[in-house]
PDB file of N, CA and C in Angstrom:
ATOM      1  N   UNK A   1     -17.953  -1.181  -0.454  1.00  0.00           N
ATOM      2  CA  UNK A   1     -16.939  -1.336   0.587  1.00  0.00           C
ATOM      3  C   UNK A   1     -15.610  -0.736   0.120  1.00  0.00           C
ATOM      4  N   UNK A   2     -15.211  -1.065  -1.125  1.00  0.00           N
ATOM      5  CA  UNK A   2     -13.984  -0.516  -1.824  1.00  0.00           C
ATOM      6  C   UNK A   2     -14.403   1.219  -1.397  1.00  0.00           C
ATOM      7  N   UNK A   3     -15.066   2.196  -1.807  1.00  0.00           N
ATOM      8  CA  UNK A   3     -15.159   3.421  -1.370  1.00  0.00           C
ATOM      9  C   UNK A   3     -14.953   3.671  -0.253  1.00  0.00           C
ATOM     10  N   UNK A   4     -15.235   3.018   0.886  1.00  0.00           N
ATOM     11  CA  UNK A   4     -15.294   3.003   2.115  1.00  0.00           C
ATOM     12  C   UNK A   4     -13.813   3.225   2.446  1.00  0.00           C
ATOM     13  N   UNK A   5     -12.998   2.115   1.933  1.00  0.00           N
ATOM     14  CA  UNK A   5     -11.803   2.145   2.231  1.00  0.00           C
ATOM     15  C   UNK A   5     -10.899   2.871   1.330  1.00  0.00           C
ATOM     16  N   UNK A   6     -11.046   3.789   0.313  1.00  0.00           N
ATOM     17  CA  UNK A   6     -10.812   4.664  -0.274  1.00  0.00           C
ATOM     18  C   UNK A   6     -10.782   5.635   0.161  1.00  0.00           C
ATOM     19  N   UNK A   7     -12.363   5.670   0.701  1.00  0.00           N
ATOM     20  CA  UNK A   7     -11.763   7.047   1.672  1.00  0.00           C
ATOM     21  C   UNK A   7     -11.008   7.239   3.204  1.00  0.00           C
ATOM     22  N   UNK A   8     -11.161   5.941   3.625  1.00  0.00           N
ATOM     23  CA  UNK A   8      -9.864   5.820   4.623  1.00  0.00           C
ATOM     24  C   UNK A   8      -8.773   6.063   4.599  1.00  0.00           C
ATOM     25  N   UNK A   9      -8.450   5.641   3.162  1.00  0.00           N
ATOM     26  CA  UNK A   9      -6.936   5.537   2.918  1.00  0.00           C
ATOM     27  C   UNK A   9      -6.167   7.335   2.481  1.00  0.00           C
ATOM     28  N   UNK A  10      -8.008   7.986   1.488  1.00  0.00           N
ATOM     29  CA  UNK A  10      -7.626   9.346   1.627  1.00  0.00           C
ATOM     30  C   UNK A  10      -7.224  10.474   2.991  1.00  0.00           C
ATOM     31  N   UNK A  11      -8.661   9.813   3.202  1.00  0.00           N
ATOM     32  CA  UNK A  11      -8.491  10.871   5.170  1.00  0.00           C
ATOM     33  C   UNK A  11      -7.165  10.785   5.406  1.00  0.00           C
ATOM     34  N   UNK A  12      -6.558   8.947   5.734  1.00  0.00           N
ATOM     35  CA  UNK A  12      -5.463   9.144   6.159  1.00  0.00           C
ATOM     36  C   UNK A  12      -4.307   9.684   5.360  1.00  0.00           C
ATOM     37  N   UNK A  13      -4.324   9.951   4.341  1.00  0.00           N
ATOM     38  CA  UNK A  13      -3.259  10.587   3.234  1.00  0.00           C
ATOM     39  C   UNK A  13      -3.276  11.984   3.629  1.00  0.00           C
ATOM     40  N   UNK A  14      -3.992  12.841   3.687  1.00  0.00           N
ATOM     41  CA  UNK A  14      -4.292  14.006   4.436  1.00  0.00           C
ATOM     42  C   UNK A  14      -3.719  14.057   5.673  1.00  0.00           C
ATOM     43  N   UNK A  15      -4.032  13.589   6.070  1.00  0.00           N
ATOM     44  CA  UNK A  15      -3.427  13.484   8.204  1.00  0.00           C
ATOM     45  C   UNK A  15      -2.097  13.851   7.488  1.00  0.00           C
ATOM     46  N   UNK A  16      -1.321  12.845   7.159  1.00  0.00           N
ATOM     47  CA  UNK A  16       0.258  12.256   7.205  1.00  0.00           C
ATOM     48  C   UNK A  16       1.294  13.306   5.803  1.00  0.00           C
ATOM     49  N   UNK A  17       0.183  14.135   4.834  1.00  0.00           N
ATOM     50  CA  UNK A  17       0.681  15.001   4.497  1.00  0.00           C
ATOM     51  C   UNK A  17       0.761  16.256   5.035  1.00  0.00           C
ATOM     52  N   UNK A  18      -0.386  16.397   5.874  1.00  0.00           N
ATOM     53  CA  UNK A  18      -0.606  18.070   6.706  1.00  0.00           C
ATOM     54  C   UNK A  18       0.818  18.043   7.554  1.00  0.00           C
ATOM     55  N   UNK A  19       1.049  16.651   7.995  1.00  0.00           N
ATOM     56  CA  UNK A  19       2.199  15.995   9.054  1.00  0.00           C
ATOM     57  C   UNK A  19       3.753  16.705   8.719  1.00  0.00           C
ATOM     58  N   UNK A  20       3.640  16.017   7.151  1.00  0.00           N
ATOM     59  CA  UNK A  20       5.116  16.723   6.432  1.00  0.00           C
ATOM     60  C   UNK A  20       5.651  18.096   6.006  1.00  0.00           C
ATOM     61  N   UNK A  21       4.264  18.704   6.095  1.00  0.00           N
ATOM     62  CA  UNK A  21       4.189  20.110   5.738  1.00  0.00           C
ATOM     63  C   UNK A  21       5.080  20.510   6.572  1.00  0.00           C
ATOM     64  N   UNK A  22       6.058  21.189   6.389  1.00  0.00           N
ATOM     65  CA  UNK A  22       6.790  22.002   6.955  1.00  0.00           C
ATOM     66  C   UNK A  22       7.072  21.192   8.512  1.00  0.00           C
ATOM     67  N   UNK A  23       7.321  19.920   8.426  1.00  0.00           N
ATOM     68  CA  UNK A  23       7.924  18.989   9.639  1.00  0.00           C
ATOM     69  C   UNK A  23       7.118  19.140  10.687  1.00  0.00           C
ATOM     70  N   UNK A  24       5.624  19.640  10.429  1.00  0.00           N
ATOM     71  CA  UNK A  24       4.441  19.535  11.566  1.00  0.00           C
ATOM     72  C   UNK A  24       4.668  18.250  12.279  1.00  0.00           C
ATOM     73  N   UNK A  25       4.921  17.119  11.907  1.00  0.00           N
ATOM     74  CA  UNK A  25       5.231  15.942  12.417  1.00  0.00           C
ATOM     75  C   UNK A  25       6.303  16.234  13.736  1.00  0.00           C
ATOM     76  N   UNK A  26       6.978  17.232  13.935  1.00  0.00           N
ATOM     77  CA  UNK A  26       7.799  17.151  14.664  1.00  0.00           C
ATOM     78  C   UNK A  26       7.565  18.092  16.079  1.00  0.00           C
ATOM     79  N   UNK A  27       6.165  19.233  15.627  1.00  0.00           N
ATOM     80  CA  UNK A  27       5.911  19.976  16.077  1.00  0.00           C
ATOM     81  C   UNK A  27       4.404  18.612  17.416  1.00  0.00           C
ATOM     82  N   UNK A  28       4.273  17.767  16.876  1.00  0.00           N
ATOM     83  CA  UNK A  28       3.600  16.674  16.717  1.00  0.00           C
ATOM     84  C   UNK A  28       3.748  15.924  17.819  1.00  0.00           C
ATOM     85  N   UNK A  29       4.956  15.554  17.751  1.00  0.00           N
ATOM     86  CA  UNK A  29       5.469  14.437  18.861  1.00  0.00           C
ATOM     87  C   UNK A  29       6.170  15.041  19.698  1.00  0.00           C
ATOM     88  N   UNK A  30       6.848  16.155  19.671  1.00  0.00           N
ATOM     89  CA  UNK A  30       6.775  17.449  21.348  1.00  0.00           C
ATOM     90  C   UNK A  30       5.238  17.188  21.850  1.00  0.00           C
ATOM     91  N   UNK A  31       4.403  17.724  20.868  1.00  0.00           N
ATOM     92  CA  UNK A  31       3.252  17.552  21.911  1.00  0.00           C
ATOM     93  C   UNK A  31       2.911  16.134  23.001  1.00  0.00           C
ATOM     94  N   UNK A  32       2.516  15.446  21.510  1.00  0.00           N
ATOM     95  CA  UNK A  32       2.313  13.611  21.943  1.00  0.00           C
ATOM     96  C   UNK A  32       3.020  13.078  22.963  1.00  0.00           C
ATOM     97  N   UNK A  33       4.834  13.401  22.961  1.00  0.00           N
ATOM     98  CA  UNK A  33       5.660  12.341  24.133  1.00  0.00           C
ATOM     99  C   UNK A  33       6.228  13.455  25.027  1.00  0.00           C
ATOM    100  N   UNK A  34       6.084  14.722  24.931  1.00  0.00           N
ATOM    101  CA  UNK A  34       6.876  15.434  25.572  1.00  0.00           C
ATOM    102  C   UNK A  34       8.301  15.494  25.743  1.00  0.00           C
ATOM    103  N   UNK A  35       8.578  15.069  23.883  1.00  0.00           N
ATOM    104  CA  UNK A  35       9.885  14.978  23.943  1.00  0.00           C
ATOM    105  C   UNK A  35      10.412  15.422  22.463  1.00  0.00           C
ATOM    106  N   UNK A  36      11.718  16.306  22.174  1.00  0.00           N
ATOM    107  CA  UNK A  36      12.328  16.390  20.802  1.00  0.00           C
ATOM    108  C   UNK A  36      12.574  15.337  19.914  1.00  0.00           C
ATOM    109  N   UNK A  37      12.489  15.578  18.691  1.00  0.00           N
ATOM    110  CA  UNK A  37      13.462  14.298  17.897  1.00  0.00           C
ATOM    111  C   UNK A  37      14.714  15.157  17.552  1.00  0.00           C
ATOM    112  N   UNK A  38      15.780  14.382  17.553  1.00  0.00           N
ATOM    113  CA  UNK A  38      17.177  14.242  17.232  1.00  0.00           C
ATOM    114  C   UNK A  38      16.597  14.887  15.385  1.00  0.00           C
ATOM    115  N   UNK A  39      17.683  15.173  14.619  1.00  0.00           N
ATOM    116  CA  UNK A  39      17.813  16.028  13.279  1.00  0.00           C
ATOM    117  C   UNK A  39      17.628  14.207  12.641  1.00  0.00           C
ATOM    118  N   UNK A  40      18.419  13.182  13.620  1.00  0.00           N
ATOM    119  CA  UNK A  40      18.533  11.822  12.560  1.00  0.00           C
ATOM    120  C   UNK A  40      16.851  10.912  12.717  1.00  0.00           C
ATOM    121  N   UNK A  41      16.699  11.258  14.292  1.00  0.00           N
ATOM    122  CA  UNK A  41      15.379  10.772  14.447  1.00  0.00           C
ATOM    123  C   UNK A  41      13.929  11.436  13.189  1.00  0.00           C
ATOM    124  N   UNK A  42      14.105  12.875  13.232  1.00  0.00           N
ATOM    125  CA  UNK A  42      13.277  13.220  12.580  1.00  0.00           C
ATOM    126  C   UNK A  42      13.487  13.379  10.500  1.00  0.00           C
ATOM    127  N   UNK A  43      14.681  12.432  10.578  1.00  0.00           N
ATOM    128  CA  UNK A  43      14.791  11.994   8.988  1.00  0.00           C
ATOM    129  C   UNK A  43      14.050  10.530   8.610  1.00  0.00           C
ATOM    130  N   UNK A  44      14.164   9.698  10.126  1.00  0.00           N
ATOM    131  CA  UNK A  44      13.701   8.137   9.611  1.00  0.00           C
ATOM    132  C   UNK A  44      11.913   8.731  10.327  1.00  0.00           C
ATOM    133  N   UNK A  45      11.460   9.645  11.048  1.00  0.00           N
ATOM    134  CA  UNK A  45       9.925   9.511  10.959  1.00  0.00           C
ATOM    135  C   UNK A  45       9.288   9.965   9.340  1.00  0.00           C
ATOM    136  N   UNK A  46      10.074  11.261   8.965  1.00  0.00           N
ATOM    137  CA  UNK A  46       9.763  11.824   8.187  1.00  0.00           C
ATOM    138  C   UNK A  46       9.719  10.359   6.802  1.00  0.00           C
ATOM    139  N   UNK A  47      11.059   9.603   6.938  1.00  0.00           N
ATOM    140  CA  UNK A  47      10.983   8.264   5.534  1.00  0.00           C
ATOM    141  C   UNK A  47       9.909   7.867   6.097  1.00  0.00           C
ATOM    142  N   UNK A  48       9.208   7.532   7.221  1.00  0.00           N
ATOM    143  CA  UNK A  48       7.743   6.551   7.823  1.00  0.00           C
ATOM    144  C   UNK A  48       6.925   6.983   7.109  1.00  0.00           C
ATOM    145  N   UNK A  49       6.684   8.328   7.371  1.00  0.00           N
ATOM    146  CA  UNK A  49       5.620   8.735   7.215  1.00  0.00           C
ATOM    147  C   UNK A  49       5.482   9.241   5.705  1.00  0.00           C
ATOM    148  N   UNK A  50       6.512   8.990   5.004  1.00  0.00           N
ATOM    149  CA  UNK A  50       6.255   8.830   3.616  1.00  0.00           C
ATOM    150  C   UNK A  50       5.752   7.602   3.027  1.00  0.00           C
ATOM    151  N   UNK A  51       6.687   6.420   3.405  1.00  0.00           N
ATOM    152  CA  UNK A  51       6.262   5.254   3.260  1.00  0.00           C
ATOM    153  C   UNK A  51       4.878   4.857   3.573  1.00  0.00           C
ATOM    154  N   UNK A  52       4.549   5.504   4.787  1.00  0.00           N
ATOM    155  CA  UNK A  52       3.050   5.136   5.021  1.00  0.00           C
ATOM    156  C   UNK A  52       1.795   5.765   3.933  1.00  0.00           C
ATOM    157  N   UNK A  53       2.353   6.818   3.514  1.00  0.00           N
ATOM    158  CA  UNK A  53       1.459   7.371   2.027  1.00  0.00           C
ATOM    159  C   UNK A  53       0.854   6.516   0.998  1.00  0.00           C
ATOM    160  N   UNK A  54       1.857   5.122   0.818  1.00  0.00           N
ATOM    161  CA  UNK A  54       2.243   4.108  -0.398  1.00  0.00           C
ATOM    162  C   UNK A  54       1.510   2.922   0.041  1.00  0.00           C
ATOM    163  N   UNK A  55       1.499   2.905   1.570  1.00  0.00           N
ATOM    164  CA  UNK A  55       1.088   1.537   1.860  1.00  0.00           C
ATOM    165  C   UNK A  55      -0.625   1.398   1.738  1.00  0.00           C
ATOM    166  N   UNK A  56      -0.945   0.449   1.993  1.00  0.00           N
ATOM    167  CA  UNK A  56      -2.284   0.298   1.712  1.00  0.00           C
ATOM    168  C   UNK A  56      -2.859   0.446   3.121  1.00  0.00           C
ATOM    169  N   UNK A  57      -4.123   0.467   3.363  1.00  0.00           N
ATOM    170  CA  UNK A  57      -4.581   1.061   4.307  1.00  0.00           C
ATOM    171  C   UNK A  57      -4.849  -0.981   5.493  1.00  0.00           C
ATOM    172  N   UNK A  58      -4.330  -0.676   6.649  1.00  0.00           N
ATOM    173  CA  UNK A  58      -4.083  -1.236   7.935  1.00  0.00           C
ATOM    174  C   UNK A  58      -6.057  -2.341   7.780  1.00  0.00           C
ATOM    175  N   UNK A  59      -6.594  -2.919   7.168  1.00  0.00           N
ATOM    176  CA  UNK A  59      -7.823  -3.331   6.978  1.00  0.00           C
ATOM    177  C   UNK A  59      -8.104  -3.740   8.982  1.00  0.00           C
ATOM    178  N   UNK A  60      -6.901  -4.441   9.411  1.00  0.00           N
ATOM    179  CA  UNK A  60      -7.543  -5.133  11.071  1.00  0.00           C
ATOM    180  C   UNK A  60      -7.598  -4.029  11.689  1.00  0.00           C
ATOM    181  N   UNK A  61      -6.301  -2.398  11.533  1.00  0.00           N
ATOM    182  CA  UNK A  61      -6.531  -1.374  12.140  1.00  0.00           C
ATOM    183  C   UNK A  61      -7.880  -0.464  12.027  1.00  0.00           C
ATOM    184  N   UNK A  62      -7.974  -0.600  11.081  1.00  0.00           N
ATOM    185  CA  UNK A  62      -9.547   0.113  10.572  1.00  0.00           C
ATOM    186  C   UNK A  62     -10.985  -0.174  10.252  1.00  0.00           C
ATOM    187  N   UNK A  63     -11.279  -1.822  10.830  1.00  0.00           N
ATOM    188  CA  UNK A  63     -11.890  -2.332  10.424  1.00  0.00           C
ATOM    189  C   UNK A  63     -13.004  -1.848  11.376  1.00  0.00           C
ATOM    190  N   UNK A  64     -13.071  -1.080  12.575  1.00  0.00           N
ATOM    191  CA  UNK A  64     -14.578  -0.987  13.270  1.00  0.00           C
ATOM    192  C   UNK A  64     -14.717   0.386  12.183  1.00  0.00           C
ATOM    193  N   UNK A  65     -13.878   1.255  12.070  1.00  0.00           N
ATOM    194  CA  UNK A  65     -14.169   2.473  11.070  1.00  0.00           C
ATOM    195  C   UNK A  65     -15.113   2.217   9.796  1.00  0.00           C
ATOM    196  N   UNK A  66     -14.169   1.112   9.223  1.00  0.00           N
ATOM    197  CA  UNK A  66     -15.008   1.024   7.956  1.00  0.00           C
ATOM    198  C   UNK A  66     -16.429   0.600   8.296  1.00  0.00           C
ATOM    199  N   UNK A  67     -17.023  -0.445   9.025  1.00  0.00           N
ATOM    200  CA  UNK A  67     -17.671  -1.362   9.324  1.00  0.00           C
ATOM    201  C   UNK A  67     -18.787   0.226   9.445  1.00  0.00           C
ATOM    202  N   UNK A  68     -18.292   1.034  10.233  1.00  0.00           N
ATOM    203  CA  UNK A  68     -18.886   1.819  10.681  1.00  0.00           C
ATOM    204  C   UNK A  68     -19.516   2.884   9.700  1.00  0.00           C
ATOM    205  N   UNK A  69     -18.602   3.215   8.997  1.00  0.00           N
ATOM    206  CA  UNK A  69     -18.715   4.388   7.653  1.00  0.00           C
ATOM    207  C   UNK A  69     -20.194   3.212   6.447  1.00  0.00           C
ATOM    208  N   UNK A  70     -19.812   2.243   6.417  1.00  0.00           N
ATOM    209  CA  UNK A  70     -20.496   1.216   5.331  1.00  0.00           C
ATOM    210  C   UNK A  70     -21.483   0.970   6.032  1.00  0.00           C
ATOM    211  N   UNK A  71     -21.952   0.402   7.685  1.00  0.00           N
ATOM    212  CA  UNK A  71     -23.377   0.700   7.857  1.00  0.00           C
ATOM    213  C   UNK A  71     -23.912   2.239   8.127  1.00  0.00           C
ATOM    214  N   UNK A  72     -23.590   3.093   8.175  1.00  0.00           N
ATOM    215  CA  UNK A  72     -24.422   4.195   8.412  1.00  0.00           C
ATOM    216  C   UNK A  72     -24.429   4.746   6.653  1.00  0.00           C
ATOM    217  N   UNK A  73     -23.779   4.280   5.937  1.00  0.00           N
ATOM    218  CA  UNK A  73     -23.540   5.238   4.724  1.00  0.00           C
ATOM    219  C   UNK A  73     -23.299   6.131   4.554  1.00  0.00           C
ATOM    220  N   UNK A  74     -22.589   7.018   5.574  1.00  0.00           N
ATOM    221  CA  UNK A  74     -22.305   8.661   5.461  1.00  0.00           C
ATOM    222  C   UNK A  74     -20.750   8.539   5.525  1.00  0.00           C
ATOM    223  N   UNK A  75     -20.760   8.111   4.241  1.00  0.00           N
ATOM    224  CA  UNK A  75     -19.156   8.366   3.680  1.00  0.00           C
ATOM    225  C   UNK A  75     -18.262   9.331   3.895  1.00  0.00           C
ATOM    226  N   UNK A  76     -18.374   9.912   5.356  1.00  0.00           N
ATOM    227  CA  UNK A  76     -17.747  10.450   5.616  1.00  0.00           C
ATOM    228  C   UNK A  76     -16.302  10.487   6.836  1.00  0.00           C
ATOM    229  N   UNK A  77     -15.556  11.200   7.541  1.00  0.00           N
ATOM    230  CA  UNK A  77     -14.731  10.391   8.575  1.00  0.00           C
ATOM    231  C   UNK A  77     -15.103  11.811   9.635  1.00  0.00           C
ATOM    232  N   UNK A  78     -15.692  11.718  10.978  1.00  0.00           N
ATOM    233  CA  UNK A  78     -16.003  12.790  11.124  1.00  0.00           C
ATOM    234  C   UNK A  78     -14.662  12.736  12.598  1.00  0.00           C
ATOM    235  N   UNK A  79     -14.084  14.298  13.147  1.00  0.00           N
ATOM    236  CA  UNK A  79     -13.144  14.948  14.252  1.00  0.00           C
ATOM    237  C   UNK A  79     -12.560  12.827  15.136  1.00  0.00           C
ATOM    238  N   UNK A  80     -14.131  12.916  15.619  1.00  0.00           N
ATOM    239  CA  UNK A  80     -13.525  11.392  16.459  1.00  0.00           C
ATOM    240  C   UNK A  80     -12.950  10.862  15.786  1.00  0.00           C
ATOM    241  N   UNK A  81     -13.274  10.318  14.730  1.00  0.00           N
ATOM    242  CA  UNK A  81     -13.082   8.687  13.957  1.00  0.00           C
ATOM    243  C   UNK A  81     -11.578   9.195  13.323  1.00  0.00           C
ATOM    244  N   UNK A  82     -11.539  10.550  13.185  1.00  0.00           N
ATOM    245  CA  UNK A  82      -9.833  10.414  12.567  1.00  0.00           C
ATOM    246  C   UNK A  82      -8.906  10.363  13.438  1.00  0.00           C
ATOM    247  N   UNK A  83      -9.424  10.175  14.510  1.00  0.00           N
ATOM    248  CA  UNK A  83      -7.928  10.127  16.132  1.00  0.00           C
ATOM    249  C   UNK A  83      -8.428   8.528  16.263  1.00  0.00           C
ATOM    250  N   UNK A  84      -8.284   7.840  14.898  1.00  0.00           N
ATOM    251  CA  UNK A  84      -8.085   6.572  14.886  1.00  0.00           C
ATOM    252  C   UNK A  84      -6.557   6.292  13.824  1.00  0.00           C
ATOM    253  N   UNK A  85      -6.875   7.439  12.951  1.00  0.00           N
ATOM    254  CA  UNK A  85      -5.493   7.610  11.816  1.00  0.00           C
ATOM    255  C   UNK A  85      -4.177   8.157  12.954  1.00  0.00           C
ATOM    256  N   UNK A  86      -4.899   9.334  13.700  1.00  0.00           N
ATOM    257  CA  UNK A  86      -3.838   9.616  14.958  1.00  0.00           C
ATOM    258  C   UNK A  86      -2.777   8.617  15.289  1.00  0.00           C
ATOM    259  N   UNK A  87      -3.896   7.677  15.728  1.00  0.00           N
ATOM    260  CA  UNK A  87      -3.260   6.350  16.672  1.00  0.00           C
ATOM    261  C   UNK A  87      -2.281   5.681  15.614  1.00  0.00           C
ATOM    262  N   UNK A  88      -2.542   5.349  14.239  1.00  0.00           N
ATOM    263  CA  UNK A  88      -1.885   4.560  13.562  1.00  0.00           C
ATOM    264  C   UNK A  88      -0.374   5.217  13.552  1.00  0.00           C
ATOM    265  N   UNK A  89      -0.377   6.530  13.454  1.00  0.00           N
ATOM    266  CA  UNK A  89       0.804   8.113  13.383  1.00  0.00           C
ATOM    267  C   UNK A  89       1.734   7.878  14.573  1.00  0.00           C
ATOM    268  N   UNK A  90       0.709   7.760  15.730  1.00  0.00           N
ATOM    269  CA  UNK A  90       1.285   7.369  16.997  1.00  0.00           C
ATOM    270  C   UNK A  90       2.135   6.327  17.122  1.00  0.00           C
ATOM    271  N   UNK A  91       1.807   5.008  16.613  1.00  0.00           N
ATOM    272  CA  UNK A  91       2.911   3.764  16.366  1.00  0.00           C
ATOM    273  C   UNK A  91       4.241   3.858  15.861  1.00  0.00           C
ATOM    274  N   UNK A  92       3.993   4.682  15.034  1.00  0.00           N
ATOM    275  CA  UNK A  92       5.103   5.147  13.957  1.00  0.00           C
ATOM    276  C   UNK A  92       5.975   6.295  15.113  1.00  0.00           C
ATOM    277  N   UNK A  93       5.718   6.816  15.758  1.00  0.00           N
ATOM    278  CA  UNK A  93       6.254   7.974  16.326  1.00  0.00           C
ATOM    279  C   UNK A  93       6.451   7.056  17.220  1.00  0.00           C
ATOM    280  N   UNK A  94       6.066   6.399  18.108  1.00  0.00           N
ATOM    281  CA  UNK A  94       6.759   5.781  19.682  1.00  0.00           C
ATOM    282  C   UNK A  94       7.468   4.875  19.986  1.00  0.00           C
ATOM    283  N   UNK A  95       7.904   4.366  18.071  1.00  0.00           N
ATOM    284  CA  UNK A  95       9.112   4.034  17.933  1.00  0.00           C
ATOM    285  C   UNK A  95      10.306   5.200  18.405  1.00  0.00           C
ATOM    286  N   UNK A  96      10.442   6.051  18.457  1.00  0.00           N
ATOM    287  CA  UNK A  96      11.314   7.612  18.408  1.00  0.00           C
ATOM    288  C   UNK A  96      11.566   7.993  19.857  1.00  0.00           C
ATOM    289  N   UNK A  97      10.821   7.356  20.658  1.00  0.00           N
ATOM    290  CA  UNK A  97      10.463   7.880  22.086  1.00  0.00           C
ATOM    291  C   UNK A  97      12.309   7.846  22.900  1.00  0.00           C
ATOM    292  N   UNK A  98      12.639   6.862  22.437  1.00  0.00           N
ATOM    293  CA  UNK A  98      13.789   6.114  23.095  1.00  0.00           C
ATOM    294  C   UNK A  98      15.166   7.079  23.274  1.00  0.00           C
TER     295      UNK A  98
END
């Protein structure tokens, strides 16, 4: 189970760094809300989405994932199951909407 959520926590480390690359995050939430962030807005997503690197992985947010990855055993996270990390990205961003 620990692997399971290891690699959750990687997948999602991936998402949220591809994110920072060059402020893709911002290119991100134009799409998502149909709306800009402010230069100050896109300093406190950018601290989120660092902070979220550190944190440990959401266990009630991810728990049909894992459940899911640990009975099939294909330790893997396949296109669907990561527009579950999306959604977590999404929380963090629709704080910004305002």
């Amino acid at each position: 189970m620990e692997r399971v959520v290891d690699l959750v926590r990687s997948t999602r480390n991936d998402v949220v760094k591809k994110l920072l690359e060059r402020d893709s995050f911002e290119k991100y939430f134009e799409t998502q809300f149909n709306k800009s962030l402010s230069r100050v807005k896109s300093e406190f997503v950018r601290r989120e989405l660092k902070e979220l690197l550190i944190m440990p992985v959401d266990l009630v947010h991810y728990a049909k994932l894992i459940t899911q990855i640990h009975e099939s055993g294909v330790e893997q996270i396949n296109p669907d199951q990561e527009a579950l990390i999306y959604k977590e990205v999404d929380q963090i961003l629709s704080k910004y909407t305002f």
